[in-house]
C-alpha atoms as a PDB file:
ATOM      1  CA  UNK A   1      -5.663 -15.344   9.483  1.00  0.00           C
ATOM      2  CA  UNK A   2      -4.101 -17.919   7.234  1.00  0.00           C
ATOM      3  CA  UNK A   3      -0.111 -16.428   5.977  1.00  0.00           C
ATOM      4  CA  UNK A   4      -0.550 -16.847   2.093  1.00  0.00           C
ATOM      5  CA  UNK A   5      -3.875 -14.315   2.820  1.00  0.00           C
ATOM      6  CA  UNK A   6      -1.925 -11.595   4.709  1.00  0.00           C
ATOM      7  CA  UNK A   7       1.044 -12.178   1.863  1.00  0.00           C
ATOM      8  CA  UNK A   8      -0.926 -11.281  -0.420  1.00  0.00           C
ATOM      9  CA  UNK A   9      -2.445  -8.439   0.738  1.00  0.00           C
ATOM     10  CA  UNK A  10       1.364  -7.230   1.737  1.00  0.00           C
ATOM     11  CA  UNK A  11       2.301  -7.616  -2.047  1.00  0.00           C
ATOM     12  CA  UNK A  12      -0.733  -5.309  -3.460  1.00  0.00           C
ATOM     13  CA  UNK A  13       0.359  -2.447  -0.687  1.00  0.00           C
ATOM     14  CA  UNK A  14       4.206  -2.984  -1.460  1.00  0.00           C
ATOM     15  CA  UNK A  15       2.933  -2.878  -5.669  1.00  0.00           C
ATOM     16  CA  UNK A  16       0.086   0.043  -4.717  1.00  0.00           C
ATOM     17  CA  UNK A  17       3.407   1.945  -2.721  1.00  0.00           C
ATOM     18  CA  UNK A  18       6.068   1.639  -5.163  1.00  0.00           C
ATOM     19  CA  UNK A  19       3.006   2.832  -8.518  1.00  0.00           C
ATOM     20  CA  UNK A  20       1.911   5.986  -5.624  1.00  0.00           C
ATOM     21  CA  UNK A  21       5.994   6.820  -5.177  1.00  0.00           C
ATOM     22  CA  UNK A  22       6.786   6.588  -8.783  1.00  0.00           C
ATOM     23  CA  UNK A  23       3.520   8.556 -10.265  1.00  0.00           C
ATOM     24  CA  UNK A  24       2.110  10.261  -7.828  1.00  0.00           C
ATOM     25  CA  UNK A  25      -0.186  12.279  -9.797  1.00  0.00           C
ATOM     26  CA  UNK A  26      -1.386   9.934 -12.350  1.00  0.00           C
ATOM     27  CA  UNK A  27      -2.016   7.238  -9.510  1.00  0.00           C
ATOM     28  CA  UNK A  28      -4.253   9.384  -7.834  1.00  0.00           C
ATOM     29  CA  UNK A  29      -6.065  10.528 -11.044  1.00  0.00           C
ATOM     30  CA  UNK A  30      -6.456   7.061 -11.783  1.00  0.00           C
ATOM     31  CA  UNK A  31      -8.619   6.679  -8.259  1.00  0.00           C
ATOM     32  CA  UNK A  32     -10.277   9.640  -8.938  1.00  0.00           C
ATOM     33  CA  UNK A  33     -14.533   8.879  -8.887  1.00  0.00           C
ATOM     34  CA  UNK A  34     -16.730   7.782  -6.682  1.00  0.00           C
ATOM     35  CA  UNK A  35     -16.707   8.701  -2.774  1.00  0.00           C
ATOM     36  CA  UNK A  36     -13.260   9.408  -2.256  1.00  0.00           C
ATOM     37  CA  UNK A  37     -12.682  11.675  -5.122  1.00  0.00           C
ATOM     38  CA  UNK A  38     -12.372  14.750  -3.487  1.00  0.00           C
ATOM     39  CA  UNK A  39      -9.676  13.039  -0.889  1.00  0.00           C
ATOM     40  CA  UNK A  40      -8.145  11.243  -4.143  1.00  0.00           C
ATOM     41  CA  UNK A  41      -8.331  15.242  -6.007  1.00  0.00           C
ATOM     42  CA  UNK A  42      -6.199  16.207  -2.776  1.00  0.00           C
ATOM     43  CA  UNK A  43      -3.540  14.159  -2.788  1.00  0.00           C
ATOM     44  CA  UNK A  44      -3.035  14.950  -6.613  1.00  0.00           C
ATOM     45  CA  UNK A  45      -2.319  18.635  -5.749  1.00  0.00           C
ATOM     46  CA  UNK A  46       0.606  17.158  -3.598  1.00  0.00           C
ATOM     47  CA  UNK A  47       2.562  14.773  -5.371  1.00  0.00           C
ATOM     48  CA  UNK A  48       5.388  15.608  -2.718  1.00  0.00           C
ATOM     49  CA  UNK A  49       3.218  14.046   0.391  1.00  0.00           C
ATOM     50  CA  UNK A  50       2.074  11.404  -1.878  1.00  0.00           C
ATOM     51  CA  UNK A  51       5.523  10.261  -2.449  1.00  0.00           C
ATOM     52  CA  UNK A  52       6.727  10.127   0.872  1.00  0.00           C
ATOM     53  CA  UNK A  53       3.244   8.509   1.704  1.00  0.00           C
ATOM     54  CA  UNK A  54       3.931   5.723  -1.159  1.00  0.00           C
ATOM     55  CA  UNK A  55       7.264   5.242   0.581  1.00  0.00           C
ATOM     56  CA  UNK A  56       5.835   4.684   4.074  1.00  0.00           C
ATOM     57  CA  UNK A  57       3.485   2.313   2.489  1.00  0.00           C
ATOM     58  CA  UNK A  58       5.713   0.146   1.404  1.00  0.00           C
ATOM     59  CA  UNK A  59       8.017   0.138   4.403  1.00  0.00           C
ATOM     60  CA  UNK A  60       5.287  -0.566   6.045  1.00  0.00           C
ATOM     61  CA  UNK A  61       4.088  -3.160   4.692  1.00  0.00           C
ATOM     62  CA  UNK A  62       7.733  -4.843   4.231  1.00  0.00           C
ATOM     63  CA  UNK A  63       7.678  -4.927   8.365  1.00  0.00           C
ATOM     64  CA  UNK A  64       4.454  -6.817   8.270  1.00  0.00           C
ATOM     65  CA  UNK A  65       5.814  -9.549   5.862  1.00  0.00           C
ATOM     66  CA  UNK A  66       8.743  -9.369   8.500  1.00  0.00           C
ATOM     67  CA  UNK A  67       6.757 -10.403  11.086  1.00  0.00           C
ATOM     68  CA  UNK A  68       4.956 -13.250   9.047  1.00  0.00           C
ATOM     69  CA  UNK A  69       4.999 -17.005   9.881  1.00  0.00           C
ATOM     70  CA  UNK A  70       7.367 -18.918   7.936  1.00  0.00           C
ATOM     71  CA  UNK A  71       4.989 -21.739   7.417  1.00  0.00           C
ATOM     72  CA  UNK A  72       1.255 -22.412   5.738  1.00  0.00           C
ATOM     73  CA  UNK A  73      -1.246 -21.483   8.711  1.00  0.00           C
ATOM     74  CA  UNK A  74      -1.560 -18.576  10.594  1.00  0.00           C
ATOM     75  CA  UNK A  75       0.758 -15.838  10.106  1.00  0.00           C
ATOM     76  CA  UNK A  76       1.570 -15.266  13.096  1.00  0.00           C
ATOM     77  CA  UNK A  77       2.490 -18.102  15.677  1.00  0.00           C
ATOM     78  CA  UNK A  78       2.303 -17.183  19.575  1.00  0.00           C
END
């Protein structure tokens, strides 16, 4: 997979992580229809273990980027 693809992708979870750490609540309301609305409707009740889940999102995907290529191609190189 080409790097500038799986940068991007890091940059909405890092931007998706930091708006779920920061508002919880209103995040999940926000996401709130459709399939996942009951799971979305759980996570509201807990804004605690949404936090901490916003948190590990963006760690997370900080050690991806980490781990990227530092050239155009593929992100990682063998």
């Amino acid at each position: 997979m080409d790097v500038r693809v799986v940068e991007s992708l890091v940059m909405a979870e890092i931007g998706d992580g930091v708006i779920t750490a920061l508002y919880p609540v209103e995040h999940c309301a926000r996401w709130e229809f459709g399939p996942w609305a009951p799971l979305m409707g759980w996570f509201k009740q807990r804004p605690g273990l949404t936090r901490i889940l916003g948190v590990a999102q963006v760690a997370g995907a900080l050690a991806v980027a980490a781990t990227l290529s530092n050239t155009p191609g593929p992100a990682w190189r063998k």
